[in-house]
Every structure is written in C-alpha cells, then in structure tokens.
C-alpha atoms as a PDB file:
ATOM      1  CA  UNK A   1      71.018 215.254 197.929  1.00  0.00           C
ATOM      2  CA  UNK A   2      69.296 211.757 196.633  1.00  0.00           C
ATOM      3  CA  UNK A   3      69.290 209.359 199.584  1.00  0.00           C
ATOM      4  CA  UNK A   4      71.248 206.788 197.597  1.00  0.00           C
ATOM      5  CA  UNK A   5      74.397 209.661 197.448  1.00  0.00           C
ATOM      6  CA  UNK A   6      73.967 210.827 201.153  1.00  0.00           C
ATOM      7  CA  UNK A   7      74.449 206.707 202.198  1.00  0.00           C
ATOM      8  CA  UNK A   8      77.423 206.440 199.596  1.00  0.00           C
ATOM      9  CA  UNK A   9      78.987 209.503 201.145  1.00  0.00           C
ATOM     10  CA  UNK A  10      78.494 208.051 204.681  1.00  0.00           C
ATOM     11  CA  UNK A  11      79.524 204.778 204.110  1.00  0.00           C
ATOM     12  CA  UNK A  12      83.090 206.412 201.930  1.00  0.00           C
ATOM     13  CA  UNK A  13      83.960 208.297 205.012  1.00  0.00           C
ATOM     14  CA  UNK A  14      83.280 205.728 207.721  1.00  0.00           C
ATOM     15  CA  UNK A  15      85.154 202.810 205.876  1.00  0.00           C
ATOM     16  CA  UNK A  16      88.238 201.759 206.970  1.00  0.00           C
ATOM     17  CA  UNK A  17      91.270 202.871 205.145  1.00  0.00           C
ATOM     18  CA  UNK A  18      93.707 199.874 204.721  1.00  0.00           C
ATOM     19  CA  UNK A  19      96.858 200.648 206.519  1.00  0.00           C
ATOM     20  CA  UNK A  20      99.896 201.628 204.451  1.00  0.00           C
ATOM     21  CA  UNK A  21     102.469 199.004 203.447  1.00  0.00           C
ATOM     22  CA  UNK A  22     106.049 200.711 204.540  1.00  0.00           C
ATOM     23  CA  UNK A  23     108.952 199.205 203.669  1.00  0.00           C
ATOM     24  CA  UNK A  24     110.520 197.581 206.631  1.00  0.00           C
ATOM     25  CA  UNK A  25     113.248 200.120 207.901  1.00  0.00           C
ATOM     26  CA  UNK A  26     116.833 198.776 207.485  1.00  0.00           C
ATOM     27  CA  UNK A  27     118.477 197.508 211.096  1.00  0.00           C
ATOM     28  CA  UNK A  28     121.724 198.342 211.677  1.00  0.00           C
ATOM     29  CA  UNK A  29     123.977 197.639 214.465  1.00  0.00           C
ATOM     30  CA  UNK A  30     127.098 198.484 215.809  1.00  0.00           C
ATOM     31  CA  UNK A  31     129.708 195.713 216.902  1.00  0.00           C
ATOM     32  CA  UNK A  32     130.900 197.071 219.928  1.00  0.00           C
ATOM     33  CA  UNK A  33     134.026 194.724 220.183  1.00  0.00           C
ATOM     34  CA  UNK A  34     135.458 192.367 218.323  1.00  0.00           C
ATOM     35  CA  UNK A  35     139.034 191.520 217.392  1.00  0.00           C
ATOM     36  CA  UNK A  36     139.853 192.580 213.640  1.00  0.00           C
ATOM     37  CA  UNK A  37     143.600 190.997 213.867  1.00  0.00           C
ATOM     38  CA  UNK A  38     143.039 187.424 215.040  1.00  0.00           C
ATOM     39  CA  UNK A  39     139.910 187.061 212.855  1.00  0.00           C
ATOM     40  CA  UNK A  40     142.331 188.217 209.563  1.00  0.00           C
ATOM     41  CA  UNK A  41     144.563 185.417 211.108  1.00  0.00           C
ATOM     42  CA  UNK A  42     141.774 182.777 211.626  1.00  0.00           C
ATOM     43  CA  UNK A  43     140.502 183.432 208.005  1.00  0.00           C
ATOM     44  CA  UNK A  44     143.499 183.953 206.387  1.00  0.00           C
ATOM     45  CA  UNK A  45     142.607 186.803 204.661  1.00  0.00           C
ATOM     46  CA  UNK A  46     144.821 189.928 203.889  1.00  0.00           C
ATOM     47  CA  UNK A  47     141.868 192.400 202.543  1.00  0.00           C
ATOM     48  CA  UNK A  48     140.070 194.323 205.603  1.00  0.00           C
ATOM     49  CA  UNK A  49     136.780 194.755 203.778  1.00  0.00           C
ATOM     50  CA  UNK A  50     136.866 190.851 202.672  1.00  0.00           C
ATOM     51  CA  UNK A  51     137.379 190.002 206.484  1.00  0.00           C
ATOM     52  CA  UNK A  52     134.615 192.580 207.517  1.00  0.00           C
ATOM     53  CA  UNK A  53     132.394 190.170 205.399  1.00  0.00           C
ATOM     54  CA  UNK A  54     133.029 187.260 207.117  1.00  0.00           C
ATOM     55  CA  UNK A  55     130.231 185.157 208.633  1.00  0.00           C
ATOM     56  CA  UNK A  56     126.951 183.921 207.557  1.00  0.00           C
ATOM     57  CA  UNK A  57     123.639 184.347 209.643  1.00  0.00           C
ATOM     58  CA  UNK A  58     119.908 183.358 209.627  1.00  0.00           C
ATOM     59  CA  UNK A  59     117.921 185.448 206.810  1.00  0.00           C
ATOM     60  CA  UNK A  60     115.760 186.653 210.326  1.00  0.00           C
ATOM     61  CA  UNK A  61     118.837 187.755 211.786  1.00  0.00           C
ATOM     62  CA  UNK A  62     120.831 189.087 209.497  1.00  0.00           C
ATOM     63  CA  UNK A  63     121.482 193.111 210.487  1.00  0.00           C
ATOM     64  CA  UNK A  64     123.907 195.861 208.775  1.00  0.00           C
ATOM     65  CA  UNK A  65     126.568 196.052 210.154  1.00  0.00           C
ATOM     66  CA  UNK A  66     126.849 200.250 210.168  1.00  0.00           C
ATOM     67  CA  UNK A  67     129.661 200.695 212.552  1.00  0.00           C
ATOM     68  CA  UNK A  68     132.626 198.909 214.227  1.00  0.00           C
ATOM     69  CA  UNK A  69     135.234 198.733 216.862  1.00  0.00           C
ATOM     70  CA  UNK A  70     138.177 196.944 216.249  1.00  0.00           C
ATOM     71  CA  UNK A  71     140.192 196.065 219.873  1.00  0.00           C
ATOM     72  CA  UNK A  72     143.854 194.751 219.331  1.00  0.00           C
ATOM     73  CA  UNK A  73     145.314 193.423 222.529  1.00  0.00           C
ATOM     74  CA  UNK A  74     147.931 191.615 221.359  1.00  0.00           C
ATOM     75  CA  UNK A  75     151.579 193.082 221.176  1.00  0.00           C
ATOM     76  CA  UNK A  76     152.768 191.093 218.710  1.00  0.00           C
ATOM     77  CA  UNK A  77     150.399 191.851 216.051  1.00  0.00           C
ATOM     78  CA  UNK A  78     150.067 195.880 216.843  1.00  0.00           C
ATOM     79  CA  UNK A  79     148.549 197.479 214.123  1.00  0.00           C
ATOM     80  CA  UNK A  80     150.953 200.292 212.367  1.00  0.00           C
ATOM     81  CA  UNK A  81     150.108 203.613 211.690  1.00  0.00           C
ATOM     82  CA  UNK A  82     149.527 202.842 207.582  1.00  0.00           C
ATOM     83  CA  UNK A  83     147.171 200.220 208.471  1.00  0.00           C
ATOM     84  CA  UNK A  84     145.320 202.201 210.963  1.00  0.00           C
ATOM     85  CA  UNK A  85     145.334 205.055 208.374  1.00  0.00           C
ATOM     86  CA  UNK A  86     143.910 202.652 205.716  1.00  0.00           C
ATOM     87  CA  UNK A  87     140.934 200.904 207.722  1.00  0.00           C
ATOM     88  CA  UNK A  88     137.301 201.869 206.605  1.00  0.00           C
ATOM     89  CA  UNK A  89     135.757 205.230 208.102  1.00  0.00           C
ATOM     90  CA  UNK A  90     132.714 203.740 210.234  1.00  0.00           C
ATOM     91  CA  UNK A  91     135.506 201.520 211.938  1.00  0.00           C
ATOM     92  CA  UNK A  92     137.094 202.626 215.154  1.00  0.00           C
ATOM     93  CA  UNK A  93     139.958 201.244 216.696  1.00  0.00           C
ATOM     94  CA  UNK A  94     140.986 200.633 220.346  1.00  0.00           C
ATOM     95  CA  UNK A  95     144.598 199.272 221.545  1.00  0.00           C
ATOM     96  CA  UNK A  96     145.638 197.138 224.833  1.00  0.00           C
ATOM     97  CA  UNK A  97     148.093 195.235 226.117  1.00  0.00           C
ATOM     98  CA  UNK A  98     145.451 192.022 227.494  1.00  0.00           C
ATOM     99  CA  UNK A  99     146.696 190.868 231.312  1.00  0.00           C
ATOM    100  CA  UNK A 100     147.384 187.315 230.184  1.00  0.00           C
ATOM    101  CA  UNK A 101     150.377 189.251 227.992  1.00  0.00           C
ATOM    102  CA  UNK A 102     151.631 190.146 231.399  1.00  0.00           C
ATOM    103  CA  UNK A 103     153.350 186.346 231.556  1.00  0.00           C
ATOM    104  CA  UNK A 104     156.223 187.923 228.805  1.00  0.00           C
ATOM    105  CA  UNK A 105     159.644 188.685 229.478  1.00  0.00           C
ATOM    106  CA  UNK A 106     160.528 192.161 230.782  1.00  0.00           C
ATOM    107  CA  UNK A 107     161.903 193.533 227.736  1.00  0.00           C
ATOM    108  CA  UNK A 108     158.996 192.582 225.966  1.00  0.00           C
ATOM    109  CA  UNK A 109     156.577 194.198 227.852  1.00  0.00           C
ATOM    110  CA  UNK A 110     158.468 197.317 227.695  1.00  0.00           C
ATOM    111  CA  UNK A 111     158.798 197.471 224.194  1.00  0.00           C
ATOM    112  CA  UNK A 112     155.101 196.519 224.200  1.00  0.00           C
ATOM    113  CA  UNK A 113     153.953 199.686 226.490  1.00  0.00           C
ATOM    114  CA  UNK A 114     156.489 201.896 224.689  1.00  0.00           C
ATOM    115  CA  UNK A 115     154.400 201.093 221.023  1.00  0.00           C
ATOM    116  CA  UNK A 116     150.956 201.023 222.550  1.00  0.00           C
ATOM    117  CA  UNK A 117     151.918 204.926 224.280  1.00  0.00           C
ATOM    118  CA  UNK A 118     152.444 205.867 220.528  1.00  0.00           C
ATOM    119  CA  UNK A 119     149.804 204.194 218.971  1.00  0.00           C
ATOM    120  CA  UNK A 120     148.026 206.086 221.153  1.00  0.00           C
ATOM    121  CA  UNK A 121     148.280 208.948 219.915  1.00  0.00           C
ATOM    122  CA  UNK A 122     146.976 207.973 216.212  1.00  0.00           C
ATOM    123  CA  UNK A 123     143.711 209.967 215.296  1.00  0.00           C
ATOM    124  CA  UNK A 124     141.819 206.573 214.384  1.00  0.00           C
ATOM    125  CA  UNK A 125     141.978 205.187 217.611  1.00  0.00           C
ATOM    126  CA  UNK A 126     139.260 206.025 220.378  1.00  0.00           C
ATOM    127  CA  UNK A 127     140.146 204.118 223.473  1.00  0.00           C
ATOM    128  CA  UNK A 128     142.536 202.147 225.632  1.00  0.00           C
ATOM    129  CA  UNK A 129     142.096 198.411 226.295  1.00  0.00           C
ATOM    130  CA  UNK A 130     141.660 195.766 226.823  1.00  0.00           C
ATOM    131  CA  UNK A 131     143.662 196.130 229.391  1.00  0.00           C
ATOM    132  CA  UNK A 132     142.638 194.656 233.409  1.00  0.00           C
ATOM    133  CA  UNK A 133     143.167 191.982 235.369  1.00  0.00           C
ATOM    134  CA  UNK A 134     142.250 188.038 234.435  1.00  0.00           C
ATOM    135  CA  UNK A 135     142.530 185.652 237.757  1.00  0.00           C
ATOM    136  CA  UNK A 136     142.198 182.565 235.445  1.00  0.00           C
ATOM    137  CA  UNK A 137     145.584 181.858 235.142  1.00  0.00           C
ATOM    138  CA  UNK A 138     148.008 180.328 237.624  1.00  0.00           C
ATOM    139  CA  UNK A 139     147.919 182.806 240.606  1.00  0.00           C
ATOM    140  CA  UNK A 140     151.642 183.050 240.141  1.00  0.00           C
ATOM    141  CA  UNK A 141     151.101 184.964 237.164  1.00  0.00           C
ATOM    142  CA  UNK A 142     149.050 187.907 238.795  1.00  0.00           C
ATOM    143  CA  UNK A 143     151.377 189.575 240.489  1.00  0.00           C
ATOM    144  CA  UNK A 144     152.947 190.647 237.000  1.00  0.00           C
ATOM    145  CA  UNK A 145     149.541 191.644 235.654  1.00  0.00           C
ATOM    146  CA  UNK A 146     149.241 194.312 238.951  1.00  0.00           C
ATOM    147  CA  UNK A 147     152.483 195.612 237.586  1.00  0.00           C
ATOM    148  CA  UNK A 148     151.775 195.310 234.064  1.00  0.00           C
ATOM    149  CA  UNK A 149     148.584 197.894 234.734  1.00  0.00           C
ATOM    150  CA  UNK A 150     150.146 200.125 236.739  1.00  0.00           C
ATOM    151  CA  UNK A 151     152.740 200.592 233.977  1.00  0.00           C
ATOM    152  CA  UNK A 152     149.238 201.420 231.537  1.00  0.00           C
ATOM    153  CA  UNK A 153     147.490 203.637 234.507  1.00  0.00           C
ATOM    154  CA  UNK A 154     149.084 206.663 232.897  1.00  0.00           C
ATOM    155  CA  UNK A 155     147.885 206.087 229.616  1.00  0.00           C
ATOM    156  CA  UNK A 156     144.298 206.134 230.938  1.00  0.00           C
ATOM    157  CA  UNK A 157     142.904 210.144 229.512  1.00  0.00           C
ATOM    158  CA  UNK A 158     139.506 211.115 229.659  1.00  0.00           C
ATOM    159  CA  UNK A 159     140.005 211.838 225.695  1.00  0.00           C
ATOM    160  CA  UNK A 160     139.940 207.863 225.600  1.00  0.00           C
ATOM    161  CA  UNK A 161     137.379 205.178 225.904  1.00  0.00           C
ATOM    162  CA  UNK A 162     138.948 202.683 229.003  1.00  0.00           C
ATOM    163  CA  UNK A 163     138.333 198.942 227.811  1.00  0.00           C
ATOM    164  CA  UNK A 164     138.372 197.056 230.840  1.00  0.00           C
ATOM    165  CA  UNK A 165     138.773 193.230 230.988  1.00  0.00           C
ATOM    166  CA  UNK A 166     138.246 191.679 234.382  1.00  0.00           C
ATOM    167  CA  UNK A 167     137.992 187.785 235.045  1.00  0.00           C
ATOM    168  CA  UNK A 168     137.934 185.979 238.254  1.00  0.00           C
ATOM    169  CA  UNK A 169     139.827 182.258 238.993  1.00  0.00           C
ATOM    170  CA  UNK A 170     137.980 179.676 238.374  1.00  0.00           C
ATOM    171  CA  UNK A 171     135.148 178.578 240.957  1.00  0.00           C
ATOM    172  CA  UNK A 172     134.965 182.438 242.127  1.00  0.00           C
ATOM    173  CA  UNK A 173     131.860 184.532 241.997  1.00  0.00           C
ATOM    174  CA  UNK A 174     134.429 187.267 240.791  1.00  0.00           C
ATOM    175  CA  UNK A 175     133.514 189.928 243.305  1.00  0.00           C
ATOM    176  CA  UNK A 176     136.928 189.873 244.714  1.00  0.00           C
ATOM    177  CA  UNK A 177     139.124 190.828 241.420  1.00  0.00           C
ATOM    178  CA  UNK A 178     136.012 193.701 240.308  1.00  0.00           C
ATOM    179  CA  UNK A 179     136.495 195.099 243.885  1.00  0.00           C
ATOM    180  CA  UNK A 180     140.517 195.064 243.315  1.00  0.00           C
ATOM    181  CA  UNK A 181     140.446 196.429 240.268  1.00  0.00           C
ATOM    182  CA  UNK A 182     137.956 199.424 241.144  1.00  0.00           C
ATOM    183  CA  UNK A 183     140.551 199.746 243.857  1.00  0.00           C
ATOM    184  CA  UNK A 184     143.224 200.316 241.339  1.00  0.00           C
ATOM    185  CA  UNK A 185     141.147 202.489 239.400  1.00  0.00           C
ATOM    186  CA  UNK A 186     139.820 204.373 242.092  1.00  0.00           C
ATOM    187  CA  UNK A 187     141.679 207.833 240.888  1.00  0.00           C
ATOM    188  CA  UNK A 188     140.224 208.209 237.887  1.00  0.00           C
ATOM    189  CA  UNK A 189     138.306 210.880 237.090  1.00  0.00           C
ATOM    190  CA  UNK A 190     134.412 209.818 237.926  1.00  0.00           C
ATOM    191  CA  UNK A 191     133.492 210.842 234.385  1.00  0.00           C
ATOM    192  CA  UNK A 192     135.924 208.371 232.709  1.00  0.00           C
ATOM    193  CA  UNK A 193     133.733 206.610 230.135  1.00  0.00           C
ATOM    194  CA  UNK A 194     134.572 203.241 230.697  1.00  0.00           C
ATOM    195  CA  UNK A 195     133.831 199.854 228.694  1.00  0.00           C
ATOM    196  CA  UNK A 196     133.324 197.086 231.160  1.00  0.00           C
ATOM    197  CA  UNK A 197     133.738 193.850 228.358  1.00  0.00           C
ATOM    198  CA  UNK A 198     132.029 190.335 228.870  1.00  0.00           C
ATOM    199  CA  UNK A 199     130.899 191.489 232.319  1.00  0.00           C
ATOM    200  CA  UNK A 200     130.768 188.614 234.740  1.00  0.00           C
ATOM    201  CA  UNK A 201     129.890 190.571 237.812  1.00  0.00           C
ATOM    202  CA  UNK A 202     126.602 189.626 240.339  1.00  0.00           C
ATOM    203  CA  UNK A 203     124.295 192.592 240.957  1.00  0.00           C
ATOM    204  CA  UNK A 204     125.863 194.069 243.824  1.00  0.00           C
ATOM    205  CA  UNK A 205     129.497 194.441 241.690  1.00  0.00           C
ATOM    206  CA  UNK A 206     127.208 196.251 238.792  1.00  0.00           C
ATOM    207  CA  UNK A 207     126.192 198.819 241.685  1.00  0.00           C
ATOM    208  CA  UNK A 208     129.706 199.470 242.862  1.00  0.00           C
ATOM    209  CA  UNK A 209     130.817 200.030 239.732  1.00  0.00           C
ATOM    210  CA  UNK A 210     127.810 202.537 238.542  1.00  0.00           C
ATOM    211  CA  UNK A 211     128.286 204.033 241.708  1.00  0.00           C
ATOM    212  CA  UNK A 212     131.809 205.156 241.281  1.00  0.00           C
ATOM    213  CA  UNK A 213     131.974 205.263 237.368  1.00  0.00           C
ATOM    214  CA  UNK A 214     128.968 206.100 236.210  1.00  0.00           C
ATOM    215  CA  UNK A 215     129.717 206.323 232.440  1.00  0.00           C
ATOM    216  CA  UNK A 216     130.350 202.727 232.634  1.00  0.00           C
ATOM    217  CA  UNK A 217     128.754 200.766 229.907  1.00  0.00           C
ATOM    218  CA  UNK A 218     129.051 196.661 230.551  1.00  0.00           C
ATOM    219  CA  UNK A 219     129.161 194.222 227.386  1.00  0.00           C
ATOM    220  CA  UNK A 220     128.710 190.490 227.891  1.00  0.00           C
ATOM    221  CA  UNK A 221     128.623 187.044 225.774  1.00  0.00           C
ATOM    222  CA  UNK A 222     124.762 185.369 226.279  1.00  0.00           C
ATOM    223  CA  UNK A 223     125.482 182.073 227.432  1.00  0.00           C
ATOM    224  CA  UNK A 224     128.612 182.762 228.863  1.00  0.00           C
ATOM    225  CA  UNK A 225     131.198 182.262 225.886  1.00  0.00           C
ATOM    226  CA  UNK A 226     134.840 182.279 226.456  1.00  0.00           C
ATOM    227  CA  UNK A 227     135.171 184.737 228.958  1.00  0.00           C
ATOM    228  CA  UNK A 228     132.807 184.228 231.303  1.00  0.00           C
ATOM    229  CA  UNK A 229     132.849 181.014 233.632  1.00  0.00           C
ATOM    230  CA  UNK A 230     130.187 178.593 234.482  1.00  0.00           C
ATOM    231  CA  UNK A 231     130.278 178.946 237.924  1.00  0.00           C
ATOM    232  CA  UNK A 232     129.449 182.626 237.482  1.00  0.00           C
ATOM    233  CA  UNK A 233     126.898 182.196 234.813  1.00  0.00           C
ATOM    234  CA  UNK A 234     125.001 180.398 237.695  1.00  0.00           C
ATOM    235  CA  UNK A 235     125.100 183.610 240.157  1.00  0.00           C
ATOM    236  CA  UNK A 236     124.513 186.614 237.411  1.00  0.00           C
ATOM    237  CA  UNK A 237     123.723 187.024 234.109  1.00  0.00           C
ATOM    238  CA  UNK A 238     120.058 188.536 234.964  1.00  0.00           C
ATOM    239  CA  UNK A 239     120.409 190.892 232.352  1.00  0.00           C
ATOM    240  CA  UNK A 240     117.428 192.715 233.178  1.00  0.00           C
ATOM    241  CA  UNK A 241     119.248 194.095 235.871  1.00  0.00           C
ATOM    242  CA  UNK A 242     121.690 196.439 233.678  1.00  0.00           C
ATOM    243  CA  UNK A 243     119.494 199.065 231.725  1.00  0.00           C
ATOM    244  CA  UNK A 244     119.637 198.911 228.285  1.00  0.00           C
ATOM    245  CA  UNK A 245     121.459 202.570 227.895  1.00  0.00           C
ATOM    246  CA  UNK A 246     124.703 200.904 229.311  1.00  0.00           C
ATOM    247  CA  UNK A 247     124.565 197.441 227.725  1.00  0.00           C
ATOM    248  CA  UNK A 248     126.248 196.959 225.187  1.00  0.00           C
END
C-alpha cells in the first residue's frame, strides 16, 4: 500500500468522530397535588383543559405536564360523579374533608362525610385526603378536628392513597401534632401508602414516620409557602435528608 494511503488510513481511523447532536428528550412531570376546584374558581374558568393551561413559566423551566392529581378538600364544592367521569385520562383525583372544615355545624359535616363515603367509591378517584389535623387555628377548634377524623378513619382502605395534612400552632416545631396523629393512625395497616403533603416535620419526625409507614412519600413547598410556618422552616427543611424515591 503507497505510504501516502497507509497515513490516510491511520489518520481516518484515529480521528475523532464528532459526537451526535440528539434532540433534547422531552421532560415531563407529574403534579403530585394541586387543587383543580379553587384554581377553576380563582380563574374563572368553566373548561377543565383551559384551566389545566393556566400559568406561564421561564422558557428554562417550562416542563410537560404528563400527569396530574387533582385533591378536592372542600365540601362545598365536591366534585359529582359526571364531572369526575368527564376529567382528562392522565388526571387522577383524590377527595377529603380538610381539618379546618371541622369548624362547620354538625349537620354539615355529616352530610359532608356521607358524600365523600360515596365519592369514594367512583373509579377515577385514587386516594383519600386531605384529611389530618392543622393546630393553626384557635386551639378551641381542635377538639372537633379529632372527631372529625375519627369519623374518616373508616374510610382509610389500602385500595386508596391516604393524603395526610398535618400542621402545628404557630411557634411549634410541630413534633407534637406528627406524633398525635401517628398515634391516631397507628392501626393502619404498615403497608398503607401514605402521602405526607407540605411536610413540616424535623428529621427525627421523618424517622418515626418511615419507621412505622414505610410507604410514606412526603411533599413540601421550597421556601415554606402557605402551609408551612417560619418558625419551622428554621428547624427542617434539609431536604437532603428525605431520599428522593419518597419526595415528592
């Protein structure tokens, strides 16, 4: 083979092949909780898919949106069984009656348990919840929310995703209503899959709770939002503590 080929050859095989250009791989997410009733409300919109496109966001941050959970916690504004039947496939629906509700008349609370047992039972819906305890109110108000979930402790099946909301009083590190509530829950099956929402616990509450449920998954608001206090925001929220297969 002429010298000039042999070095042409050598030189073809050694050189460095520029890398591909892929196209950059669609993200998509999945909003683990949000509230699909009082956002229709605060936008005054009627169409589900027009409220679904709500929001703008950075060009860097904008992500598909490729799955949903709608959580409706509010008595009042129950979804009915048409409306459930009519929401988009890749969104999934819990129902709750949220502690602060507990504050309502008697007869509306039972009429309120008595629809959320029947929702329930609707094929679109996947869990239970919010339902819990919230310690920011007057403390006059909590011993109706201790009744108020003991009334819902039934409904709790390990066919259903448990959406807990838990909030301490104001000032508190929050250990003591966690501890009172895994009290409450303490008879639960151990495999209940639980979703602990805008967890405002300190490291030793996240170990009590992965200790007895370990199917627990914890969701929070970065930078505190509106359910989690400053005082606790200045005693957790090390997020590096929760591994990233249970935060949601």
């Amino acid at each position: 083979m002429d010298r000039w080929k042999e070095e042409g050859l050598v030189r073809y095989a050694t050189q460095e092949v520029p890398a591909r250009q892929e196209e950059p791989e669609e993200r998509g997410v999945v909003d683990s909780h949000f509230h699909l009733d009082r956002l229709m409300e605060y936008a005054a919109v009627e169409n589900v898919p027009e409220a679904l496109k709500l929001g703008e966001v950075e060009p860097n941050r904008d992500l598909k949106v490729i799955a949903a959970v709608a959580n409706f916690v509010d008595p009042e504004k129950f979804p009915t069984p048409e409306f459930l039947h009519a929401l988009p496939s890749n969104l999934m629906v819990t129902i709750g009656i949220h502690p602060k509700a507990a504050s309502q008349s008697k007869g509306f609370l039972r009429s309120a348990v008595d629809k959320l047992r029947r929702l329930l039972e609707h094929p679109r819906v996947v869990g239970v919840g919010e339902i819990g305890l919230d310690y920011s109110v007057d403390a006059s108000q909590w011993p109706a929310q201790l009744d108020l979930l003991q009334d819902l402790l039934p409904m709790i099946t390990p066919n259903l995703v448990l959406v807990l909301h838990c909030r301490s009083r104001r000032g508190s590190s929050g250990e003591e209503v966690y501890l009172q509530l895994l009290s409450i829950l303490k008879d639960l099956p151990r495999e209940q899959r639980i979703q602990l929402h805008c967890f405002s616990g300190s490291p030793v509450v996240l170990d009590w709770w992965r200790k007895k449920f370990p199917n627990t998954s914890f969701s929070g608001m970065e930078g505190g939002g509106a359910c989690t206090s400053q005082s606790a925001l200045s005693e957790i929220h090390d997020w590096t503590v929760i591994p990233d297969n249970v935060l949601l």
